[in-house]
Protein backbone atom coordinates (compact mmCIF):
# COMPACT_ATOMS: atom_id res chain seq x y z
CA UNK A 1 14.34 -66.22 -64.54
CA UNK A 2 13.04 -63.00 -62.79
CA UNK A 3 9.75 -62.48 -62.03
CA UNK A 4 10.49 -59.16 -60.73
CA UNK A 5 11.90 -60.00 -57.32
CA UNK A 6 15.24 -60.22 -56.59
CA UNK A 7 17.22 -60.74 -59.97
CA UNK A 8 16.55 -57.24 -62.37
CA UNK A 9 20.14 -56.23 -62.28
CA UNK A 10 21.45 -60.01 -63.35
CA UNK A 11 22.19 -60.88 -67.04
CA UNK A 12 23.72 -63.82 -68.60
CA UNK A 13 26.93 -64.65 -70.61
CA UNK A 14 26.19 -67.58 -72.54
CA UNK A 15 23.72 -69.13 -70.19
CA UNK A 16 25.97 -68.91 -66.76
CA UNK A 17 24.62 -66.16 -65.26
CA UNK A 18 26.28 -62.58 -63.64
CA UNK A 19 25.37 -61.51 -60.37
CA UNK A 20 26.43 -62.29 -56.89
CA UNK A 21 24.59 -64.55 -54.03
CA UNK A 22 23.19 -63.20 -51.54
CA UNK A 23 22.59 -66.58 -49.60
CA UNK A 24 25.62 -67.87 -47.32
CA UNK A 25 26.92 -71.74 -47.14
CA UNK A 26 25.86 -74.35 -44.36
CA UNK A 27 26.64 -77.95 -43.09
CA UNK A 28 23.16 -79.37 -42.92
CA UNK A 29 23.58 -83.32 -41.88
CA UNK A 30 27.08 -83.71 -43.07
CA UNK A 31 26.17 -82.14 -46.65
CA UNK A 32 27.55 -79.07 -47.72
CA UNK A 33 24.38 -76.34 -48.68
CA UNK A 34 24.02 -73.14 -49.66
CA UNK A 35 20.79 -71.58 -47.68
CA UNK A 36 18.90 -68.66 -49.01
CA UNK A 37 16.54 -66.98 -46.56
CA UNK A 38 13.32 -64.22 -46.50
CA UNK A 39 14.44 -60.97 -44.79
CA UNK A 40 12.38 -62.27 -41.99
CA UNK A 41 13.98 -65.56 -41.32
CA UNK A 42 10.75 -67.56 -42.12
CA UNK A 43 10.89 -71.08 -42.47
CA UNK A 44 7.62 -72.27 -42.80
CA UNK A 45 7.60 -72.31 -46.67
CA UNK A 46 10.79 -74.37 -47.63
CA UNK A 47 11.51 -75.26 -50.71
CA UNK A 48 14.61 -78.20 -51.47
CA UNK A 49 16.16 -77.81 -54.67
CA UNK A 50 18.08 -80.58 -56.40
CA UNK A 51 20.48 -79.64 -59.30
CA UNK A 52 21.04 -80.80 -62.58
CA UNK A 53 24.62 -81.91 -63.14
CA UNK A 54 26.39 -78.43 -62.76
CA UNK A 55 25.78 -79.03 -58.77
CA UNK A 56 25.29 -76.65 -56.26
CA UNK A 57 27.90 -73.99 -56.87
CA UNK A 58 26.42 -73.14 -60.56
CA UNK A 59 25.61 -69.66 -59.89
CA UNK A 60 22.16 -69.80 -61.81
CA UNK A 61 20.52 -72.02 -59.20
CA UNK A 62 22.08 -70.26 -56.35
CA UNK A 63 20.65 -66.95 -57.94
CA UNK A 64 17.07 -68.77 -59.02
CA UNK A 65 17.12 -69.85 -54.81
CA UNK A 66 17.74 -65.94 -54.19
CA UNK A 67 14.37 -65.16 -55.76
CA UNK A 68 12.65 -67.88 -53.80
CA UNK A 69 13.68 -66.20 -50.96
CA UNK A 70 12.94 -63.13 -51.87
CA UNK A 71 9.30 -64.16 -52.47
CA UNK A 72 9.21 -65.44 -49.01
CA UNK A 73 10.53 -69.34 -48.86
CA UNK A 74 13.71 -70.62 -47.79
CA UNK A 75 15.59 -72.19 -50.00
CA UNK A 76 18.30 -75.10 -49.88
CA UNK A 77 20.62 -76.29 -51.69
CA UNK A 78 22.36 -79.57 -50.96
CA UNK A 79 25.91 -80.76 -52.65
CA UNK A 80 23.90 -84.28 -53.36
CA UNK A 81 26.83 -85.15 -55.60
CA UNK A 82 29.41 -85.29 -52.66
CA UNK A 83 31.95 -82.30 -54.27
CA UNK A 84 31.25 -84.37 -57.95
CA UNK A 85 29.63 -82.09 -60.14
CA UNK A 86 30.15 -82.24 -63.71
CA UNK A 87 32.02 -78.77 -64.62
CA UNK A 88 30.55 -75.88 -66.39
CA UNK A 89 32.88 -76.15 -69.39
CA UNK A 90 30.55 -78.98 -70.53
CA UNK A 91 27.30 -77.11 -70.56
CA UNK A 92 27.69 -75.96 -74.41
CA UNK A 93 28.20 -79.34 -75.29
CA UNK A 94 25.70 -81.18 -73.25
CA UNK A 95 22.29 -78.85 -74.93
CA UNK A 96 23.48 -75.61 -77.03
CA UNK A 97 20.56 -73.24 -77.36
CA UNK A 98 18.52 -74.18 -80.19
CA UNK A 99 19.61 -71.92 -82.87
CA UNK A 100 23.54 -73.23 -82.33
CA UNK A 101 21.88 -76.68 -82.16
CA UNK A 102 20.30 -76.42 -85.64
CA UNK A 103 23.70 -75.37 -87.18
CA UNK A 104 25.67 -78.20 -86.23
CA UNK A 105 26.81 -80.56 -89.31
CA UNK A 106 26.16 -84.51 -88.76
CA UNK A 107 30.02 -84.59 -87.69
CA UNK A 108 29.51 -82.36 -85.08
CA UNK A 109 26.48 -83.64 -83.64
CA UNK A 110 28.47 -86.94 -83.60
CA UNK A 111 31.30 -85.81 -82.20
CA UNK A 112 28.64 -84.13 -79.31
CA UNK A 113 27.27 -87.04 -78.47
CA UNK A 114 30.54 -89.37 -78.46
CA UNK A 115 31.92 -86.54 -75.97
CA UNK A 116 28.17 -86.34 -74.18
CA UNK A 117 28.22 -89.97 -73.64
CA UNK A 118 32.14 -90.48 -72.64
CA UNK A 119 31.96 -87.77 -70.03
CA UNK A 120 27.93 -88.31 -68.78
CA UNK A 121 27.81 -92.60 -68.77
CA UNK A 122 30.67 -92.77 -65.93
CA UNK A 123 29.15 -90.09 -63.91
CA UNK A 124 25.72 -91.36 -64.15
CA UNK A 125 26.94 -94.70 -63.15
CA UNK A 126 28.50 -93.35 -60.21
CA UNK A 127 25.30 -91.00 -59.14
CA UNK A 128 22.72 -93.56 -60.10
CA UNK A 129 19.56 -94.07 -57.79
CA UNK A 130 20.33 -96.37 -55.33
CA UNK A 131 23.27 -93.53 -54.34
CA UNK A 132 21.64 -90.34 -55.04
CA UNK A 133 17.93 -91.08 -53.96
CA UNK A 134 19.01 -91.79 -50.19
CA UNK A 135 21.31 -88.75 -50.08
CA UNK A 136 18.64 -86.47 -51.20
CA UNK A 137 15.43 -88.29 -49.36
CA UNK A 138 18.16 -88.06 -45.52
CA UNK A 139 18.68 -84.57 -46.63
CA UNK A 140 14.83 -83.36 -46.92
CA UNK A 141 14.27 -85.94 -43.97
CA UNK A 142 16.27 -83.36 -41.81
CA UNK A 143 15.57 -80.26 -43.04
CA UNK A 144 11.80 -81.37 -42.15
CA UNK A 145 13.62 -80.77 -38.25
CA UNK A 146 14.99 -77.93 -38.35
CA UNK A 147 12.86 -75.46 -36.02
CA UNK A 148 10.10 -73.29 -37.53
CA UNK A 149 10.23 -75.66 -40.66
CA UNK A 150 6.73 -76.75 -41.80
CA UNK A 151 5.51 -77.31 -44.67
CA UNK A 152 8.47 -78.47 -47.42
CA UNK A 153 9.07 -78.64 -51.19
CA UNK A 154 10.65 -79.69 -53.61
CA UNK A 155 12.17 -78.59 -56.68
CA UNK A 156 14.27 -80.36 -59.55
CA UNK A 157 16.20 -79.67 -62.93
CA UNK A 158 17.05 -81.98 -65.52
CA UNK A 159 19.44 -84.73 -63.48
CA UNK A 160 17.42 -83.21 -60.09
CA UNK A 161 14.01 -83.20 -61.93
CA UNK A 162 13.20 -86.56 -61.98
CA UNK A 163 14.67 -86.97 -58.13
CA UNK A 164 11.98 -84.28 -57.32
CA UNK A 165 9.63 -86.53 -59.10
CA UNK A 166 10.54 -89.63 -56.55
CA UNK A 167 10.74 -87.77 -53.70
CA UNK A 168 6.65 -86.87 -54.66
CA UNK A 169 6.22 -90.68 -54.18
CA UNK A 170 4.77 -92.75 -51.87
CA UNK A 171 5.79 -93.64 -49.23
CA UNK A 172 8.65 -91.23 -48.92
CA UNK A 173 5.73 -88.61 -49.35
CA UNK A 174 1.79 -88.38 -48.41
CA UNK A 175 1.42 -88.84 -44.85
CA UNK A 176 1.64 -85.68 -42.54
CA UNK A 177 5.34 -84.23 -41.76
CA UNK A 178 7.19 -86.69 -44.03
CA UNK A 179 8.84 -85.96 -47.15
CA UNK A 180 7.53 -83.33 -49.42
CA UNK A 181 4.28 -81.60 -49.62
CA UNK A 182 4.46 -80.16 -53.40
CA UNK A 183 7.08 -81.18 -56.20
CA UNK A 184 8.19 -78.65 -59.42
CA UNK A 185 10.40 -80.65 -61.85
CA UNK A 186 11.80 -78.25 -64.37
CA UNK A 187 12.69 -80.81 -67.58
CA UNK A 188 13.14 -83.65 -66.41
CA UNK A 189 15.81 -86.36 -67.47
CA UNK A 190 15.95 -90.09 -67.57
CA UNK A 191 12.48 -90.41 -66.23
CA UNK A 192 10.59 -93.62 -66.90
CA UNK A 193 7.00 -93.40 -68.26
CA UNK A 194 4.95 -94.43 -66.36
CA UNK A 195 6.62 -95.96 -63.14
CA UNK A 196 8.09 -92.86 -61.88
CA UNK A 197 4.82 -91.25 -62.42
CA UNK A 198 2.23 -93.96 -60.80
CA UNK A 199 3.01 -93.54 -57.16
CA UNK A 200 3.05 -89.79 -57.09
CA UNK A 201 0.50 -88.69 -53.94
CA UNK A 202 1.31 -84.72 -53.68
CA UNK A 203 0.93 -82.18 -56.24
CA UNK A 204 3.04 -82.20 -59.32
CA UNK A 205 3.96 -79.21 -61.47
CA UNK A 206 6.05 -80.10 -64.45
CA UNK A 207 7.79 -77.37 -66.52
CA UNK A 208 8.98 -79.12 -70.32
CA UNK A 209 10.33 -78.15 -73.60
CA UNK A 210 9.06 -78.90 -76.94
CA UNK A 211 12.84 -79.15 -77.91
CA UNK A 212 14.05 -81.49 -75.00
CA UNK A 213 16.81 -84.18 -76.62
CA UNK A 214 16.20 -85.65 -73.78
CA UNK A 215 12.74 -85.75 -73.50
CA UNK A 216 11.18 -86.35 -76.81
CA UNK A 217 7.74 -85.05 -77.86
CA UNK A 218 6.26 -88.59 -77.68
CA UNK A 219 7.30 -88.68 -74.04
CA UNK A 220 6.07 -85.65 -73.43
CA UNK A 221 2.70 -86.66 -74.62
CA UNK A 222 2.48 -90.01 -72.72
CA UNK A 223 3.38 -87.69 -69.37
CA UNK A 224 0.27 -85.48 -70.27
CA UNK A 225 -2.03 -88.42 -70.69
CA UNK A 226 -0.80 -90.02 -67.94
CA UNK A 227 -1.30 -87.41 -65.49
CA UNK A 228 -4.49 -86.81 -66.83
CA UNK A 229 -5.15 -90.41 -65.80
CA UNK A 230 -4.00 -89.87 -62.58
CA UNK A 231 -6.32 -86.95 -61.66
CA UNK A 232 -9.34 -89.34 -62.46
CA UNK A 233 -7.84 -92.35 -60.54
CA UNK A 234 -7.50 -94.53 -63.58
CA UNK A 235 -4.07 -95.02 -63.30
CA UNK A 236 -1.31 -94.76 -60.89
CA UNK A 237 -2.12 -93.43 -56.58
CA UNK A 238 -4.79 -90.44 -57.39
CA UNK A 239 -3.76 -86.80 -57.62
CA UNK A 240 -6.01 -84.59 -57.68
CA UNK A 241 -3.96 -81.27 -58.27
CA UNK A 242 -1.25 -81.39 -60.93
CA UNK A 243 -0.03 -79.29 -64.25
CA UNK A 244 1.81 -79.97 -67.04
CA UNK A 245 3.35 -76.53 -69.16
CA UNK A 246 4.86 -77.10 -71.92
CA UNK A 247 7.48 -74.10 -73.51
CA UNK A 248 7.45 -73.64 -77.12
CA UNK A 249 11.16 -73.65 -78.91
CA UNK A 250 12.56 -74.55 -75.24
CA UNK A 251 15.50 -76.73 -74.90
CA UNK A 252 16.70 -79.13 -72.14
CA UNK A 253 17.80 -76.95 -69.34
CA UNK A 254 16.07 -73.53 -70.34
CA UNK A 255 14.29 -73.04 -66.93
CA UNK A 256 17.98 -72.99 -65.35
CA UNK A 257 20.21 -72.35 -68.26
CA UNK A 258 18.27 -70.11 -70.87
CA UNK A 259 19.61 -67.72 -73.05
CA UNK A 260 18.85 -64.17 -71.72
CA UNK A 261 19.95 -62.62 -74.98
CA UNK A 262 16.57 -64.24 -76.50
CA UNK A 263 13.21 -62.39 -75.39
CA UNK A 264 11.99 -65.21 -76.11
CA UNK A 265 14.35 -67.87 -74.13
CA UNK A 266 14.12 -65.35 -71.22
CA UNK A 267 10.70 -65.33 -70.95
CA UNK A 268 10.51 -68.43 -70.90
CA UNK A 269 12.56 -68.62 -67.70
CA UNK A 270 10.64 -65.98 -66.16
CA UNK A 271 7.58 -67.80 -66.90
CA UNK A 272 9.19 -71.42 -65.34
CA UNK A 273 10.15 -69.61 -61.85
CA UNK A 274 6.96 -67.62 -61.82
CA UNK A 275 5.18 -71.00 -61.82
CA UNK A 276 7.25 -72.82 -59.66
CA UNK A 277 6.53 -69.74 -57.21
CA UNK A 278 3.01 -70.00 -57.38
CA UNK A 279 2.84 -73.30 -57.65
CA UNK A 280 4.58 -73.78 -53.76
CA UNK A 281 2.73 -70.43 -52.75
CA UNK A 282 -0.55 -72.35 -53.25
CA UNK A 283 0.36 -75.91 -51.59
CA UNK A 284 3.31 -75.24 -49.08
CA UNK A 285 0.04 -72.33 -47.22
């Protein structure tokens, strides 16, 4: 995930990451967050990030909220699943890089999924959107107060991806000093083409992998279309500014949970953060 700031001495052991925080934990509204901050204290560029289902403790996103920092945003990172994170013993199971993926006989992919589904359906149940989505809008809602805060974004992976997707919406977003005022979502899950795509009014950056389970290459190409659509007003609130990148031989969860080991896999992180960095250098200005 480095772009050169912040992260060269970090590596990865299987796709959790080594290397130590340098942000610092924070009650913000009642929600437990960790905050990562420029040297200077700035808060003009702030940039929300909502996690995938690994929550706010996985070191990765604490360390990927380091480098925002460190390129001059402040980043936060809200416990939106209320101390319920799924733990990190699942992540092999939930995607395994692709090369473990292809190995797997039919009885082990089955066995995957039964163990996927047992341990994901309850939790999803218990985080779905009429919880989660006013959690994370009150959260943004007061970070928007905190003093010297201007101009906000948001960024999303996976379960967070398609929450930074609704939080681009309208009416939560568009009108001055509400909501967000730029969205990354970093592949996206359980998004629904196209009615979590038609009311987006700020710009839109999504990051996806041509090897998403979750996110099939069908999907993918409806999203493409449809945001093509969307920059020409024939479908959906107009956007003018938006991007779609898609990551060859990426799986769900490589812009958070890549395999460093892989030049490949790694720069395809690198790539992801150096987007999402440019992408909220050019609309949180």
């Amino acid at each position: 995930m480095s772009t050169g700031v912040g992260m060269s001495s970090c590596c990865l052991s299987g796709k959790v990451q080594d290397g130590k925080p340098k942000g610092r934990e924070q009650d913000i509204n009642g929600i437990p967050s960790y905050v990562a901050e420029p040297e200077n204290g700035d808060k003009t560029k702030t940039v929300v990030f909502l996690v995938d289902i690994f929550g706010w403790q996985f070191p990765n996103v604490r360390l990927l909220a380091d480098e925002y920092a460190a390129a001059g945003f402040t980043a936060y990172i809200p416990d939106v699943h209320e101390g319920d994170s799924i733990d990190i013993s699942f992540l092999q199971t939930v995607e395994p890089q692709l090369p473990e993926r292809e190995k797997l006989s039919l009885v082990d992919k089955a066995a995957s999924t039964a163990k996927v589904g047992a341990t994901l359906g309850p939790w999803l149940a218990t985080h779905r959107e009429a919880v989660a989505r006013p959690i994370i809008e009150n959260f943004i809602d007061k970070v928007r107060y905190i003093p010297g805060t201007n101009k906000v974004g948001v960024i999303g992976f996976c379960w967070g991806g398609r929450y930074a997707i609704t939080c681009a919406q309208k009416p939560f977003s568009g009108s001055e000093s509400k909501g967000v005022n730029a969205a990354y979502a970093c592949h996206p899950s359980l998004v629904s083409i196209p009615s979590d795509f038609d009311p987006v009014v700020v710009p839109l950056s999504l990051a996806l992998g041509d090897k998403d389970s979750l996110l099939g290459e069908k999907e993918v190409g409806q999203i493409q279309e449809l945001m093509q659509k969307k920059k020409s007003g024939e479908q959906g609130e107009k956007l003018a500014e938006s991007e779609v990148r898609i990551y060859q031989d990426q799986v769900h969860g490589f812009a958070l949970r890549g395999d460093w080991s892989s030049e490949k896999d790694k720069k395809a992180m690198d790539d992801a953060t150096k987007q999402g960095i440019e992408w909220f250098k050019k609309h949180l200005a």
